[in-house]
N, C-alpha and C. Protein backbone atom coordinates (compact mmCIF):
# COMPACT_ATOMS: atom_id res chain seq x y z
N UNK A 1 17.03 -25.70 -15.99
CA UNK A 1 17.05 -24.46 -15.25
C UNK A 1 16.10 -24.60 -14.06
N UNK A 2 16.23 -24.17 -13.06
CA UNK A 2 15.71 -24.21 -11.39
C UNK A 2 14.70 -23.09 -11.72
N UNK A 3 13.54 -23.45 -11.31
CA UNK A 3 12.78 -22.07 -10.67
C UNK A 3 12.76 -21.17 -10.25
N UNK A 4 13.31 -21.51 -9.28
CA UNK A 4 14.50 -20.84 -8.35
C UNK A 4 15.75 -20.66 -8.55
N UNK A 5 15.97 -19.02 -8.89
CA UNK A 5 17.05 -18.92 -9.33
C UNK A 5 18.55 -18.67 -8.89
N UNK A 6 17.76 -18.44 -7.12
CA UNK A 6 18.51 -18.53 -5.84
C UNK A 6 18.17 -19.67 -4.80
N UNK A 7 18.48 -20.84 -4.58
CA UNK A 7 17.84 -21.46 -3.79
C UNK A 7 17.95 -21.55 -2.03
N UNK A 8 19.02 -19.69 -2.35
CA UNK A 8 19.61 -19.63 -0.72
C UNK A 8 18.64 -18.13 -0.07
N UNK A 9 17.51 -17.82 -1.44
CA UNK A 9 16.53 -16.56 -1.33
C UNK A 9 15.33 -17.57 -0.66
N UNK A 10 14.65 -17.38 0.14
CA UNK A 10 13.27 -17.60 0.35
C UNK A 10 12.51 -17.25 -0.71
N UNK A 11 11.62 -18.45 -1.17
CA UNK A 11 10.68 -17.49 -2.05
C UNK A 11 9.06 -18.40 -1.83
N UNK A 12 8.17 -17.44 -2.68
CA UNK A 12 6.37 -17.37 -1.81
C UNK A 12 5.88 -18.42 -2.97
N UNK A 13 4.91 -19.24 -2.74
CA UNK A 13 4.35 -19.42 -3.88
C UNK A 13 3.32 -20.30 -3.68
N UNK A 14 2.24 -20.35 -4.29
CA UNK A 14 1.10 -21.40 -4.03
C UNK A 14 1.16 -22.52 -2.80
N UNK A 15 0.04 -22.66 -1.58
CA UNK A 15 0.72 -24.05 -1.37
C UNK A 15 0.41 -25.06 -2.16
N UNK A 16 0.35 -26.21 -2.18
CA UNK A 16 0.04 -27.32 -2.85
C UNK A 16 -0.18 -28.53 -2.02
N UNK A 17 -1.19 -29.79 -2.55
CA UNK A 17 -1.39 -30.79 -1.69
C UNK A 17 -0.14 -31.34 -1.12
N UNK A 18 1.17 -31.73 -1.70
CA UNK A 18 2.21 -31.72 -0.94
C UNK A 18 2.48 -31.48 -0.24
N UNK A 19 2.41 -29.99 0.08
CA UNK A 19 3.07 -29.19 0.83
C UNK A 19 1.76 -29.42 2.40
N UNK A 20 1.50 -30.06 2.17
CA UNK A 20 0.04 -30.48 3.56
C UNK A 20 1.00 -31.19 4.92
N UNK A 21 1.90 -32.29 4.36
CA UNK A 21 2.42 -32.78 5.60
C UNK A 21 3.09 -31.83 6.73
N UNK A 22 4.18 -30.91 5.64
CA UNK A 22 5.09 -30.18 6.43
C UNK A 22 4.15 -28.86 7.10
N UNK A 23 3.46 -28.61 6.15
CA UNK A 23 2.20 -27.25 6.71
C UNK A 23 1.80 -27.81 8.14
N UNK A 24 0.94 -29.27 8.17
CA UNK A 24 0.74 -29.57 9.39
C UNK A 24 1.69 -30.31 10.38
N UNK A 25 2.88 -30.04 10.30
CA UNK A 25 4.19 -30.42 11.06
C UNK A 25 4.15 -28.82 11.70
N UNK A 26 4.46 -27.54 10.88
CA UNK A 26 4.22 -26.65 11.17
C UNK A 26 3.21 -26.39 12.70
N UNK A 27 2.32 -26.55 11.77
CA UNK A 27 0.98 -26.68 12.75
C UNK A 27 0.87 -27.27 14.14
N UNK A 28 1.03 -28.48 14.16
CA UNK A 28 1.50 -28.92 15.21
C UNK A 28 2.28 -28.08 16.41
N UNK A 29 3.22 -28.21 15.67
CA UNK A 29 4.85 -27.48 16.35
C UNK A 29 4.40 -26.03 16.96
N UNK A 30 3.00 -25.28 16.18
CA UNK A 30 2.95 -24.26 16.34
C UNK A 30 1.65 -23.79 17.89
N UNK A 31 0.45 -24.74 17.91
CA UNK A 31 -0.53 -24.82 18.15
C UNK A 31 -0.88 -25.88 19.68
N UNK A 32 -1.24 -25.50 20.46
CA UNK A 32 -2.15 -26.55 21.21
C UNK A 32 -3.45 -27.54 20.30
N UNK A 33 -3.89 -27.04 19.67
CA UNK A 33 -5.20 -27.33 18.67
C UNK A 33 -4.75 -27.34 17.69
N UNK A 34 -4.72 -27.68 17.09
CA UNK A 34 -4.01 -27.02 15.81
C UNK A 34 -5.04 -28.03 14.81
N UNK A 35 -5.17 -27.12 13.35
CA UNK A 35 -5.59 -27.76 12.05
C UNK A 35 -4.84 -29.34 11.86
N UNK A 36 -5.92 -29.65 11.48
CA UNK A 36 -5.63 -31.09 11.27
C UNK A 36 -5.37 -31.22 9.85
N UNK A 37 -4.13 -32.10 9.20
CA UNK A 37 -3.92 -32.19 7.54
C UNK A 37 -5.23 -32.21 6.83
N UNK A 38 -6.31 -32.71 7.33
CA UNK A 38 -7.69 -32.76 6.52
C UNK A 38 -8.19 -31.33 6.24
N UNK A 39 -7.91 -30.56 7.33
CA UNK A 39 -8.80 -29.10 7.08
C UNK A 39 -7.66 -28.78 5.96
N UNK A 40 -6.56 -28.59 6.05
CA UNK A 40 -5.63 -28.10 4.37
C UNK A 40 -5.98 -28.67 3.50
N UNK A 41 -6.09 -29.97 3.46
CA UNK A 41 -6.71 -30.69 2.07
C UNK A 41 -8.03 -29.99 1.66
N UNK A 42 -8.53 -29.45 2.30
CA UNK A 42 -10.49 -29.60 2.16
C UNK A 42 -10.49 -27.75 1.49
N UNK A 43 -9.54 -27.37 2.31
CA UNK A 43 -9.45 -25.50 2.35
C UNK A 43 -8.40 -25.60 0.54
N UNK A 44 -7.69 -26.37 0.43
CA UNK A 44 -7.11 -26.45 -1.14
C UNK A 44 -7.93 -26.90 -2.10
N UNK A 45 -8.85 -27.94 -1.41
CA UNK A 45 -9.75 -28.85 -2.36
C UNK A 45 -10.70 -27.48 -3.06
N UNK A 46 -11.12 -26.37 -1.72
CA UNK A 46 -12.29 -26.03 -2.24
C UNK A 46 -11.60 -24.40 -2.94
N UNK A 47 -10.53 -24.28 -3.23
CA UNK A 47 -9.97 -23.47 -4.12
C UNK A 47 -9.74 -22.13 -2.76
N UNK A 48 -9.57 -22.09 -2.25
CA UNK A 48 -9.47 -21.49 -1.04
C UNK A 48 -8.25 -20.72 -1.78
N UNK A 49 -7.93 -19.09 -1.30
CA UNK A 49 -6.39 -18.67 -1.33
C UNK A 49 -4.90 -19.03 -0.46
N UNK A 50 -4.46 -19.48 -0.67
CA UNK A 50 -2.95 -20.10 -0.22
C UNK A 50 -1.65 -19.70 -0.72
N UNK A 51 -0.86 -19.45 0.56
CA UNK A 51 0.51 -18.95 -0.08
C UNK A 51 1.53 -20.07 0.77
N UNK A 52 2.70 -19.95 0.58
CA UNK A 52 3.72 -20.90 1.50
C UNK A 52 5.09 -19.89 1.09
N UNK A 53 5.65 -20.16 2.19
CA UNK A 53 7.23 -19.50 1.99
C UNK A 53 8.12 -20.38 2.32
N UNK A 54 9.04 -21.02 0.80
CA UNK A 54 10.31 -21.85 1.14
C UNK A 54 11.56 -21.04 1.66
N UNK A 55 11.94 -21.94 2.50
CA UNK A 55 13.54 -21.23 2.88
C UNK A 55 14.49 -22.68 2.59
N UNK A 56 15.29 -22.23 1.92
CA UNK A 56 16.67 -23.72 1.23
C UNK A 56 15.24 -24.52 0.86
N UNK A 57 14.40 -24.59 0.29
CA UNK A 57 13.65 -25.77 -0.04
C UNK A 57 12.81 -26.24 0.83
N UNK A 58 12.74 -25.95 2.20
CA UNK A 58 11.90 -25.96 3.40
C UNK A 58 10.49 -25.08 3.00
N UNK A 59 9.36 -25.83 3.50
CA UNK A 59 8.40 -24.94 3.85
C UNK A 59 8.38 -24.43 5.11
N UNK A 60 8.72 -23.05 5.27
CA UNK A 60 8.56 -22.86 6.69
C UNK A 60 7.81 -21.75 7.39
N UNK A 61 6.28 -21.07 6.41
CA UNK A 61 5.34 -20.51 6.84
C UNK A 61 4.46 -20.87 5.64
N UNK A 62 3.15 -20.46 6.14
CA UNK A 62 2.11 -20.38 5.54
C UNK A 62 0.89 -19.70 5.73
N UNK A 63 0.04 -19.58 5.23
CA UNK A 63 -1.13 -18.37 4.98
C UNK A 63 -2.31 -19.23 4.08
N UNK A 64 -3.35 -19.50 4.80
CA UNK A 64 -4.86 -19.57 3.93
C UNK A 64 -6.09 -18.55 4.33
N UNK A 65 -6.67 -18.67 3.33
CA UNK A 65 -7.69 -17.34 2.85
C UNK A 65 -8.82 -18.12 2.15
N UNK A 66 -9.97 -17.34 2.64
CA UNK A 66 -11.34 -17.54 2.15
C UNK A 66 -11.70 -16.40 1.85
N UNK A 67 -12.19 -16.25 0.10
CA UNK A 67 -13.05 -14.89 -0.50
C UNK A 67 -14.30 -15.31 -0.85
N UNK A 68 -14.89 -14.72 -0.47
CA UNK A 68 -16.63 -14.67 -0.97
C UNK A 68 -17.23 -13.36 -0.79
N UNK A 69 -18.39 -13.40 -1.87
CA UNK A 69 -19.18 -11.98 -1.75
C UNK A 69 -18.29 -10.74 -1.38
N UNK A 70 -17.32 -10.29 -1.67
CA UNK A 70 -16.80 -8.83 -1.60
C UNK A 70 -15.56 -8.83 0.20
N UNK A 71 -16.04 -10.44 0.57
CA UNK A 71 -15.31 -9.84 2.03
C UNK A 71 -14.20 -11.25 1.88
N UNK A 72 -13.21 -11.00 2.67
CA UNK A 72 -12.15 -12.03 2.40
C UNK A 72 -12.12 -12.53 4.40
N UNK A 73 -11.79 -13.84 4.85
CA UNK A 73 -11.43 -14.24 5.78
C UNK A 73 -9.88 -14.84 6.14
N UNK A 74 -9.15 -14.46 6.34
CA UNK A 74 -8.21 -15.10 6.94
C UNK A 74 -8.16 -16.30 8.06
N UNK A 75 -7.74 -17.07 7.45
CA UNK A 75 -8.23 -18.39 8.16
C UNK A 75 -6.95 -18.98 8.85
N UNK A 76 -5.63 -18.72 8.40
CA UNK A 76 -4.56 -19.39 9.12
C UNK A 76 -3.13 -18.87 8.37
N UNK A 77 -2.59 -18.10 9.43
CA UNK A 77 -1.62 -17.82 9.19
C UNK A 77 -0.48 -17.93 10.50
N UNK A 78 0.69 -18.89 9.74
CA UNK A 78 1.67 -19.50 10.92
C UNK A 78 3.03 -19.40 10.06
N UNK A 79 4.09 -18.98 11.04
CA UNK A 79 5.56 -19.04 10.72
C UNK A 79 6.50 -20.30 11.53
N UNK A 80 6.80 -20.91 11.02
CA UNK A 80 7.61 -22.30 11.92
C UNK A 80 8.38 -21.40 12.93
N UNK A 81 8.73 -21.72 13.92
CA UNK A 81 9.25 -21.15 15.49
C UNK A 81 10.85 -20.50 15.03
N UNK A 82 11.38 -21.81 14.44
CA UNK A 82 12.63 -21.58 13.93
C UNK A 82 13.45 -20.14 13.24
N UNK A 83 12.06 -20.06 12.19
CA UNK A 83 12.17 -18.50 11.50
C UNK A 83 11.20 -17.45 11.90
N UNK A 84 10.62 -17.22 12.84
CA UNK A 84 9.99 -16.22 13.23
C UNK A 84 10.59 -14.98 13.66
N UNK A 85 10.11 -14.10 13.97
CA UNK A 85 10.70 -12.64 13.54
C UNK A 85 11.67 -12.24 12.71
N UNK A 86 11.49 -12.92 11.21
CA UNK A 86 11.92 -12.55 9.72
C UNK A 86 11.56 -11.79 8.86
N UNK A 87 10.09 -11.27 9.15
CA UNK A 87 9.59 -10.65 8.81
C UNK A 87 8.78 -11.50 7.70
N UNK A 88 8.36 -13.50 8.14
CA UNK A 88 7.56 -13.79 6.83
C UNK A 88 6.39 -13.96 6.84
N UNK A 89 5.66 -13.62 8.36
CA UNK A 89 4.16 -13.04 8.66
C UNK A 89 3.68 -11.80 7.93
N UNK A 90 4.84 -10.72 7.96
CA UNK A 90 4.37 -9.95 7.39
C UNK A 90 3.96 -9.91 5.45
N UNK A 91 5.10 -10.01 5.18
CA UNK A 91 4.92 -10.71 4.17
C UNK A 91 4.33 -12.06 3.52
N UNK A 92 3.93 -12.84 4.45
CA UNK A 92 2.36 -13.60 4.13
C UNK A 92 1.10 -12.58 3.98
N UNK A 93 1.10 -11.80 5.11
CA UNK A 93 -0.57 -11.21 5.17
C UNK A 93 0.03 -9.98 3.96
N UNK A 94 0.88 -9.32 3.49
CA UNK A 94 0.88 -8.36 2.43
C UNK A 94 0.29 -9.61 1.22
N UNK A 95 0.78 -10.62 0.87
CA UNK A 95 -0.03 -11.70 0.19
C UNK A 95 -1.37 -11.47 -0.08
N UNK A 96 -1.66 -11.79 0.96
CA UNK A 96 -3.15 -12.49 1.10
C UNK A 96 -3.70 -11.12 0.96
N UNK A 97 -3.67 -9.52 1.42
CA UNK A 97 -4.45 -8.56 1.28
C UNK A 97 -4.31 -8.45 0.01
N UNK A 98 -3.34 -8.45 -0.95
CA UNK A 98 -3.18 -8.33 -2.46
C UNK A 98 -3.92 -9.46 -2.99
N UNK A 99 -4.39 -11.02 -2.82
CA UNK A 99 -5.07 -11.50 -2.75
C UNK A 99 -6.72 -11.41 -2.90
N UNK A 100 -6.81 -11.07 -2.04
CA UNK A 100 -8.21 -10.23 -1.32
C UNK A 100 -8.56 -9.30 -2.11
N UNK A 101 -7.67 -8.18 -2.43
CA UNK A 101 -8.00 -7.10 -3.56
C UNK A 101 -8.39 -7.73 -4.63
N UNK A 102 -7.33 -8.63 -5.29
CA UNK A 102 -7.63 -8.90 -6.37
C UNK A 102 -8.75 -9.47 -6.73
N UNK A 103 -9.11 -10.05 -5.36
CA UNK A 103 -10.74 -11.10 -5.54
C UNK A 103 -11.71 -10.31 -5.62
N UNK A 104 -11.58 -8.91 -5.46
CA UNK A 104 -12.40 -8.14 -5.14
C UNK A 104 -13.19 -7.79 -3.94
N UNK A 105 -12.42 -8.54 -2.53
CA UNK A 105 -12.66 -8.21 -1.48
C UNK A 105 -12.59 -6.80 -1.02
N UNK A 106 -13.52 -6.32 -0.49
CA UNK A 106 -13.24 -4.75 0.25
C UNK A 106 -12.36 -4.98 1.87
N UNK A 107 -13.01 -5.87 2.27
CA UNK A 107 -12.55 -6.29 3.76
C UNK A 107 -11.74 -7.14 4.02
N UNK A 108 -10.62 -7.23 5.07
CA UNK A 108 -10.43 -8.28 5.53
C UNK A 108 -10.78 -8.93 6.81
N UNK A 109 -11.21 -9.98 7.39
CA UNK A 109 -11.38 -10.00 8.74
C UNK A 109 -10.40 -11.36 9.06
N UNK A 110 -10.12 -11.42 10.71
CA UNK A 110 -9.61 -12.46 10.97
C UNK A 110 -9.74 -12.69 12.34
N UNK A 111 -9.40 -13.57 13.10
CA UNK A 111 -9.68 -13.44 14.44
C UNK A 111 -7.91 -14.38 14.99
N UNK A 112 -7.82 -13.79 16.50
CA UNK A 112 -6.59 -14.00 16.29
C UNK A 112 -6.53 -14.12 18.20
N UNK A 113 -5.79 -15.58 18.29
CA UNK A 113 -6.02 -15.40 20.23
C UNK A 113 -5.75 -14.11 20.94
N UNK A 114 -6.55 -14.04 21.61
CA UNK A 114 -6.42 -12.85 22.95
C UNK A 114 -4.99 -12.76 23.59
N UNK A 115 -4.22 -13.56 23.95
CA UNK A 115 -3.19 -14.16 24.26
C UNK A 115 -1.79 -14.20 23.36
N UNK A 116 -2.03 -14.04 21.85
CA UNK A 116 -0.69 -13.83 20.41
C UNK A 116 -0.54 -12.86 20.72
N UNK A 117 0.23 -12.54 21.63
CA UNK A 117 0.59 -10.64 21.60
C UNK A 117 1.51 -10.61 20.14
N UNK A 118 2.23 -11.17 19.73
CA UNK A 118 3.28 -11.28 18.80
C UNK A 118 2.43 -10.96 17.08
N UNK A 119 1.25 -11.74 17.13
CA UNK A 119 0.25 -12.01 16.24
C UNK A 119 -0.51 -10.47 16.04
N UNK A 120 -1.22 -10.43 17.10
CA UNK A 120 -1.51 -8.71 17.21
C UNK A 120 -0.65 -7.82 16.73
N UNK A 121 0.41 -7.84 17.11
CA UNK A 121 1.29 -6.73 16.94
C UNK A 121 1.16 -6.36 14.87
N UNK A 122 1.86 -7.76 14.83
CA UNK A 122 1.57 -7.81 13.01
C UNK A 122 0.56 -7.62 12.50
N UNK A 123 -0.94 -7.89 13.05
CA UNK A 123 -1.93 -6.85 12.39
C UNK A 123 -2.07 -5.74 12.36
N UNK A 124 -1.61 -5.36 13.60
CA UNK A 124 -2.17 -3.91 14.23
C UNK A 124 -1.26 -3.24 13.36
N UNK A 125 0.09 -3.40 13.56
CA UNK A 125 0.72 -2.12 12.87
C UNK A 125 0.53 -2.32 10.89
N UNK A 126 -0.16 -3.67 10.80
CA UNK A 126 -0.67 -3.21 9.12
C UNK A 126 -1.83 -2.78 8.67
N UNK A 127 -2.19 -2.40 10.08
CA UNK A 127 -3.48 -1.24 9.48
C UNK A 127 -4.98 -1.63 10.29
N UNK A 128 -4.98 -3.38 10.97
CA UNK A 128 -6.20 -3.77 10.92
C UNK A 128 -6.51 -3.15 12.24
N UNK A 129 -7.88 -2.86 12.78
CA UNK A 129 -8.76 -2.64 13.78
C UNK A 129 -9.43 -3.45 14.38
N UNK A 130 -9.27 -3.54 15.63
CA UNK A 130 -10.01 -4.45 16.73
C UNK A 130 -11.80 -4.28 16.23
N UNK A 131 -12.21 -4.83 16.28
CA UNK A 131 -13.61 -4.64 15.95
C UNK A 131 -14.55 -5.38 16.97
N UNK A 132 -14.53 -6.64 17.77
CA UNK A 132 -14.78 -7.35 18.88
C UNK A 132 -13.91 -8.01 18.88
N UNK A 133 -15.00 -9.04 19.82
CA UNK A 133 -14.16 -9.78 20.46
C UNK A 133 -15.26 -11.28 20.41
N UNK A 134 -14.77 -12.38 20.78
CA UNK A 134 -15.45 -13.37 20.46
C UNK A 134 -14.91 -14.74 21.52
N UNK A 135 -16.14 -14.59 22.40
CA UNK A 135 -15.78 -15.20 23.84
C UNK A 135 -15.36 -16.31 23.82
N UNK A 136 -14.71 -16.96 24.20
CA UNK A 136 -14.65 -18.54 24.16
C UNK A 136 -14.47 -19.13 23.03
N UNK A 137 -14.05 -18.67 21.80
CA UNK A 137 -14.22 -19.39 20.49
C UNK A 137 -12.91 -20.29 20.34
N UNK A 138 -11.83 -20.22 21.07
CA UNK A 138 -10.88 -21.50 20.74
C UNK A 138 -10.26 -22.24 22.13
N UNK A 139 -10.22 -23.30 21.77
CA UNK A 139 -10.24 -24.35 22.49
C UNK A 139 -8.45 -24.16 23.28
N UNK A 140 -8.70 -24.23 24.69
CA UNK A 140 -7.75 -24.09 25.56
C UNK A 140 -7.37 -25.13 26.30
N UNK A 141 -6.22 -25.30 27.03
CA UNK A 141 -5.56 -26.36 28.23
C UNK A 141 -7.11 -26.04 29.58
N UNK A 142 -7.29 -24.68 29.65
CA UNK A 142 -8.23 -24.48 30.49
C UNK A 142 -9.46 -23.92 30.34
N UNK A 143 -9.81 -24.71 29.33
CA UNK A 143 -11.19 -24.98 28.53
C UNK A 143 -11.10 -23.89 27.53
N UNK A 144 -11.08 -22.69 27.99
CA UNK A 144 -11.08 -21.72 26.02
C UNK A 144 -10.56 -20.80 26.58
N UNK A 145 -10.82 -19.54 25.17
CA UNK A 145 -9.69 -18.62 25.58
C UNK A 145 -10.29 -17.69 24.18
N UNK A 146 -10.77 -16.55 24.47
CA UNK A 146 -11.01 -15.27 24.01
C UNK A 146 -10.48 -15.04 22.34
N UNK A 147 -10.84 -14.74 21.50
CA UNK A 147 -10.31 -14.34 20.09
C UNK A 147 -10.68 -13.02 19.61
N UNK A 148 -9.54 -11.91 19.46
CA UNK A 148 -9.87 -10.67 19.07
C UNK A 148 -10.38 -10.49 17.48
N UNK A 149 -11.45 -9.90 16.94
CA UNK A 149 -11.67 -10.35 15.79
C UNK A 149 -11.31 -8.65 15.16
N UNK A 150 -10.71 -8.71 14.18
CA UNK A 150 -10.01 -7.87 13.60
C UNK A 150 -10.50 -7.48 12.20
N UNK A 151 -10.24 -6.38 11.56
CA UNK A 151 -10.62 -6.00 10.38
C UNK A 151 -9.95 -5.01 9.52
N UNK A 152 -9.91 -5.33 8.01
CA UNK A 152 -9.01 -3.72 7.41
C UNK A 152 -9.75 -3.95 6.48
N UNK A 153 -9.44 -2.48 6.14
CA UNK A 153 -10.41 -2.22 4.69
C UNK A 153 -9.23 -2.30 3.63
N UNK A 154 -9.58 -2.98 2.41
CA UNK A 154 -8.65 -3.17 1.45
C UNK A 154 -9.28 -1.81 0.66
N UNK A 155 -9.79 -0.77 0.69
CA UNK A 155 -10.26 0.29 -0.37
C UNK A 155 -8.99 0.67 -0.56
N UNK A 156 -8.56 1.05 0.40
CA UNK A 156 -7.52 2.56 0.45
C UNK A 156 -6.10 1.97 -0.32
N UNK A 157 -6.36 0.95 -0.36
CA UNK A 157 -4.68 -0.04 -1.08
C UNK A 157 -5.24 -0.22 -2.19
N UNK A 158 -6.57 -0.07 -3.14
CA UNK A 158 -6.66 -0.33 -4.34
C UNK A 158 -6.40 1.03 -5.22
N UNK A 159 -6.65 2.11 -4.16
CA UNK A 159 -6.77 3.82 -4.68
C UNK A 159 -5.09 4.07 -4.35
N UNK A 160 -4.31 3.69 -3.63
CA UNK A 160 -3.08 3.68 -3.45
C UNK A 160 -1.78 3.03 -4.76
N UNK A 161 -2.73 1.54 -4.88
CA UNK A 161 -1.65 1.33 -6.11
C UNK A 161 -2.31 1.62 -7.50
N UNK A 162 -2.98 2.70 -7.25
CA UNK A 162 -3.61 2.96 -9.06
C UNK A 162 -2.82 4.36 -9.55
C-alpha cells in the first residue's frame, strides 16, 4: 500500500536529508543568493522545523523554521516558479504557524526582501505586521537590498482552535 493514497494530490510532509538536492535545485532556480545544500543539512541536522510539498512525487516547495524560548523564526520559505500561485506558500506558512504553536511559540518573525511584493502579499494578508525594517541585510547584484522584518502573534490561533 502507497502512502499516498493519491499520488495525483499534492501532499506536505517532513523534509528529509534527501530531499536537500531538489530543495536546493529549488533554491537556486529561485534566488540570486540562495542557501547553499549545507545550510539544509545543518538547519535538519540541528532539528530545526521543516515541511516540503510533493506534487506527482516532485518536491516542489518548502518551508524551514527555528523555535526557541517561546519565539519561532522563519527562516526559508520557497515555491518552485513552475507551481507558484497554487496557493502552496500559503499553506506552507499555515504549517509552520501550527508548528510554532505547537512548540509553544507566541511569535512569529521573519524577514522577507523589500522587493517580494508577491512574498509580502502572503504574509500580510495572514495576519503578520511590518515591524521594521533591516538595512542592507541581503546580498544584491547591486551590493544589498533592504529586508522587511515582519511579525504575528500566534496567541489569538491558540484561543481560536480551543
Amino acid at each position: 500500500m502507497s502512502a499516498n493514497p493519491n499520488p495525483l494530490t499534492p501532499q506536505q510532509r517532513e523534509m528529509r536529508q534527501t530531499d536537500v538536492p531538489r530543495v536546493a535545485a529549488i533554491e537556486r532556480g529561485s534566488y540570486e543568493f540562495p542557501w547553499s545544500p549545507g545550510i539544509f543539512r545543518d538547519c535538519l541536522l540541528a532539528g530545526y522545523a521543516s515541511a516540503v510539498i510533493e506534487d506527482r512525487g516532485d518536491v516542489v516547495a518548502y518551508a524551514m523554521m527555528s523555535v526557541a524560548t517561546g519565539e519561532a523564526h522563519l527562516l526559508n520559505l520557497c515555491v518552485d516558479g513552475s507551481v507558484r500561485r497554487l496557493g502552496y506558500g500559503r499553506r506552507l506558512l499555515e504549517t509552520m504557524m501550527q508548528l510554532a504553536l505547537g512548540a509553544g511559540a507566541g511569535r512569529l518573525y521573519l524577514e522577507v526582501r523589500a522587493s517580494n511584493d508577491a512574498a509580502l502579499e502572503l504574509y500580510l494578508r495572514a495576519g503578520f505586521e511590518r515591524i521594521g525594517v533591516r538595512r542592507r541585510y541581503y546580498r544584491a547584484a547591486t551590493g544589498s537590498e533592504d529586508a522587511v522584518l515582519l511579525a504575528k502573534s500566534l496567541r489569538g490561533q491558540a484561543e481560536s482552535r480551543s
